[in-house]
C-alpha atoms as a PDB file:
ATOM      1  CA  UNK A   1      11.588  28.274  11.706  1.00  0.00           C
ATOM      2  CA  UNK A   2      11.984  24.366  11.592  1.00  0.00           C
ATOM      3  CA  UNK A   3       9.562  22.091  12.678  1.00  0.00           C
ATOM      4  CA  UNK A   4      10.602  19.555  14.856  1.00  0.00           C
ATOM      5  CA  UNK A   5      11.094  15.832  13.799  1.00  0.00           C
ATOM      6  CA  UNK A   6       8.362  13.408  14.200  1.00  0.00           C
ATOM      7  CA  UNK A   7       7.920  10.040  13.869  1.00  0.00           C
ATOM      8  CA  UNK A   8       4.197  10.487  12.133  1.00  0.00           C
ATOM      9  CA  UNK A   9       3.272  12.499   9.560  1.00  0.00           C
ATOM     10  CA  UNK A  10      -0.105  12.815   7.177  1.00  0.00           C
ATOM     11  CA  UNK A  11      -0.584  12.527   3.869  1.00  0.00           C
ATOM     12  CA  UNK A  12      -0.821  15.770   3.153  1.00  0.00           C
ATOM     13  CA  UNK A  13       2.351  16.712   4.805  1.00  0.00           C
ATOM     14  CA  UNK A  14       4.505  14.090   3.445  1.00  0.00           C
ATOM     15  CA  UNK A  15       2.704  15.862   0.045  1.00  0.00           C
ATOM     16  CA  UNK A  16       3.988  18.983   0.883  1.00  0.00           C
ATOM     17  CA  UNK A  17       7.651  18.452   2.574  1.00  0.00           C
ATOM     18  CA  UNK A  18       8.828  15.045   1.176  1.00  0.00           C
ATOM     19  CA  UNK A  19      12.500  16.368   2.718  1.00  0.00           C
ATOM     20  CA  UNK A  20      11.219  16.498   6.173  1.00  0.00           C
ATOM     21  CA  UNK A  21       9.566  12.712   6.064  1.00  0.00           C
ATOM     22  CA  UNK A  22      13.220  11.823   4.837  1.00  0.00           C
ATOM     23  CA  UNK A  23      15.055  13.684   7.726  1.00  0.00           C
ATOM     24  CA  UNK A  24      12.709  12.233   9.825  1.00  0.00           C
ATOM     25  CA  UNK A  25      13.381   8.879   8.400  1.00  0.00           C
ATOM     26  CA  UNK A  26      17.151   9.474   8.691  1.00  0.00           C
ATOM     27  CA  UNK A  27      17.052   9.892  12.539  1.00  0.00           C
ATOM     28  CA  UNK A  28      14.581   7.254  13.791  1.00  0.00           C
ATOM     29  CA  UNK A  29      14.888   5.006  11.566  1.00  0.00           C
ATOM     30  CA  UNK A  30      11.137   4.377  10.869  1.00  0.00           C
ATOM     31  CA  UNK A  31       8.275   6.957   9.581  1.00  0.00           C
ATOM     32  CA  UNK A  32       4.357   6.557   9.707  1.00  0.00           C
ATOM     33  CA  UNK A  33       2.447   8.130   7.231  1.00  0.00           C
ATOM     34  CA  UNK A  34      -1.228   8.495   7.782  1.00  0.00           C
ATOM     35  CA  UNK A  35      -4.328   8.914   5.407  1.00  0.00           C
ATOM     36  CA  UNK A  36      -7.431  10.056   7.817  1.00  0.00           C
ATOM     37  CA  UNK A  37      -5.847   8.841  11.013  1.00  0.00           C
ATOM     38  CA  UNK A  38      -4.913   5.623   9.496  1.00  0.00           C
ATOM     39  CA  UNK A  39      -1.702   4.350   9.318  1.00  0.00           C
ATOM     40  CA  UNK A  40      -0.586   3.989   5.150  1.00  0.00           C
ATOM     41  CA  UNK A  41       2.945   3.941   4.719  1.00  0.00           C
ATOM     42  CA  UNK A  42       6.124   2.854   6.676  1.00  0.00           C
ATOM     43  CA  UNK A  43       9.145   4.671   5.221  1.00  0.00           C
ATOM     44  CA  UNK A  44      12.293   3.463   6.234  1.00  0.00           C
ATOM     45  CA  UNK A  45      16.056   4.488   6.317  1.00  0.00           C
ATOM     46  CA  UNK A  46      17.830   2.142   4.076  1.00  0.00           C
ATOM     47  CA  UNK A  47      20.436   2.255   6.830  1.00  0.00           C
ATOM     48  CA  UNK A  48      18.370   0.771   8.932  1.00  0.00           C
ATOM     49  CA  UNK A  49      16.660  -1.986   7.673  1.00  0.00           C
ATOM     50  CA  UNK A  50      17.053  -4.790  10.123  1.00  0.00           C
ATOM     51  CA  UNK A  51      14.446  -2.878  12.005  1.00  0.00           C
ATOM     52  CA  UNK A  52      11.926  -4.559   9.708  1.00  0.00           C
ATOM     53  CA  UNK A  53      11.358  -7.819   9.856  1.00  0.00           C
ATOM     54  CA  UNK A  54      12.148  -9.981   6.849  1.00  0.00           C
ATOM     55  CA  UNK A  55       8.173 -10.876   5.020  1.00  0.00           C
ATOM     56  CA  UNK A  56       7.778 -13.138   2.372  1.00  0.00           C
ATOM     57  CA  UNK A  57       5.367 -12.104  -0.389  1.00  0.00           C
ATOM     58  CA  UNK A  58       2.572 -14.375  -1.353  1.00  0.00           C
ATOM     59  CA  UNK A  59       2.851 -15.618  -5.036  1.00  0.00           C
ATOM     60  CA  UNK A  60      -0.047 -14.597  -7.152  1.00  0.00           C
ATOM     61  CA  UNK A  61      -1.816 -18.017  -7.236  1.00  0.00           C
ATOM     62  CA  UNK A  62      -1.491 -17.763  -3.208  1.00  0.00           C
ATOM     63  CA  UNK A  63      -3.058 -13.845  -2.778  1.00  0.00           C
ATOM     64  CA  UNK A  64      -5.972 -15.415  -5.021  1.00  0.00           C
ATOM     65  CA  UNK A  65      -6.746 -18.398  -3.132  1.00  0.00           C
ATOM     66  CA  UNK A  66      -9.042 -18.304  -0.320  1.00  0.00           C
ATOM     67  CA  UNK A  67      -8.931 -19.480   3.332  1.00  0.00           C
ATOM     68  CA  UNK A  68     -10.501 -22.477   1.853  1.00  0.00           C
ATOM     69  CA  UNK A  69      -8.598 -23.328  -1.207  1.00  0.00           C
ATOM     70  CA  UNK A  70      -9.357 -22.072  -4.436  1.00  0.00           C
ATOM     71  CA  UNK A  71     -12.293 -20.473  -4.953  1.00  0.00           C
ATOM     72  CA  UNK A  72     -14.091 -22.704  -7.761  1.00  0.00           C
ATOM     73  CA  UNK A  73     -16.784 -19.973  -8.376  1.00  0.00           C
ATOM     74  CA  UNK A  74     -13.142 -17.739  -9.871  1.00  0.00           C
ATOM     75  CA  UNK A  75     -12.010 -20.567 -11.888  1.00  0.00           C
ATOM     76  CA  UNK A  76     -13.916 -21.429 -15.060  1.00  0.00           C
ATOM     77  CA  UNK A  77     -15.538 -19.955 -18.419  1.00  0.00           C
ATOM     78  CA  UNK A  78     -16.892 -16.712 -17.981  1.00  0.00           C
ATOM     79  CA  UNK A  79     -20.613 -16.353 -19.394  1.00  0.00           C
ATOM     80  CA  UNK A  80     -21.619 -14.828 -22.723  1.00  0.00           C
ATOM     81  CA  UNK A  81     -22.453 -11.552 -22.488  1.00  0.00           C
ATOM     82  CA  UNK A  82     -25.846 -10.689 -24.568  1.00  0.00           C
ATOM     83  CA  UNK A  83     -25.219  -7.639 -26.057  1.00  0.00           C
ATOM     84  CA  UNK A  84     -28.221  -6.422 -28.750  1.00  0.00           C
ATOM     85  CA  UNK A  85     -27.047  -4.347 -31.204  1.00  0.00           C
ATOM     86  CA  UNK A  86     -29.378  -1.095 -32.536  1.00  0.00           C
ATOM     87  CA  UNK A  87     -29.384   1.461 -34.877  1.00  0.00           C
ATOM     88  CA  UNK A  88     -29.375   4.490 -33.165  1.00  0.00           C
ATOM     89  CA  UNK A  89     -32.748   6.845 -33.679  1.00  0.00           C
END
């Protein structure tokens, strides 16, 4: 017997029936899929993407950069590292 369509689906489940996520996907448009109640994944019908709005990525320099400016405490020489070298017994 078929399980009806949802619009959310676990982890787990997507895991185990990929197929139905996509059906699912096909006929609203838009599928959650959650990790421990929490929402992880949007999947969406390529069909239908004007349902997403369009987000511009963040360059890398920008995802690094603080709410402050650059973090100066990031940007610099890193320290030596004393490592002691032994002959093992």
């Amino acid at each position: 017997m078929a399980q009806p369509l949802r619009r959310e689906f676990t982890a787990r489940e997507f895991n185990r029936d990929p197929s139905a996520v996509a059906r699912a996907a096909h006929r609203f448009g838009q599928v959650i899929i959650t990790n421990r109640g929490t929402p992880t994944l949007l999947i969406t019908d390529a069909d239908r993407t004007d349902l997403m709005p369009a987000v511009a990525a963040p360059s890398l320099l920008e995802a690094f950069r603080g709410p402050d400016g650059i973090d100066e405490d990031a940007v610099g020489e890193p320290e030596r590292a004393a490592i002691i070298a032994r002959i093992p017994d």
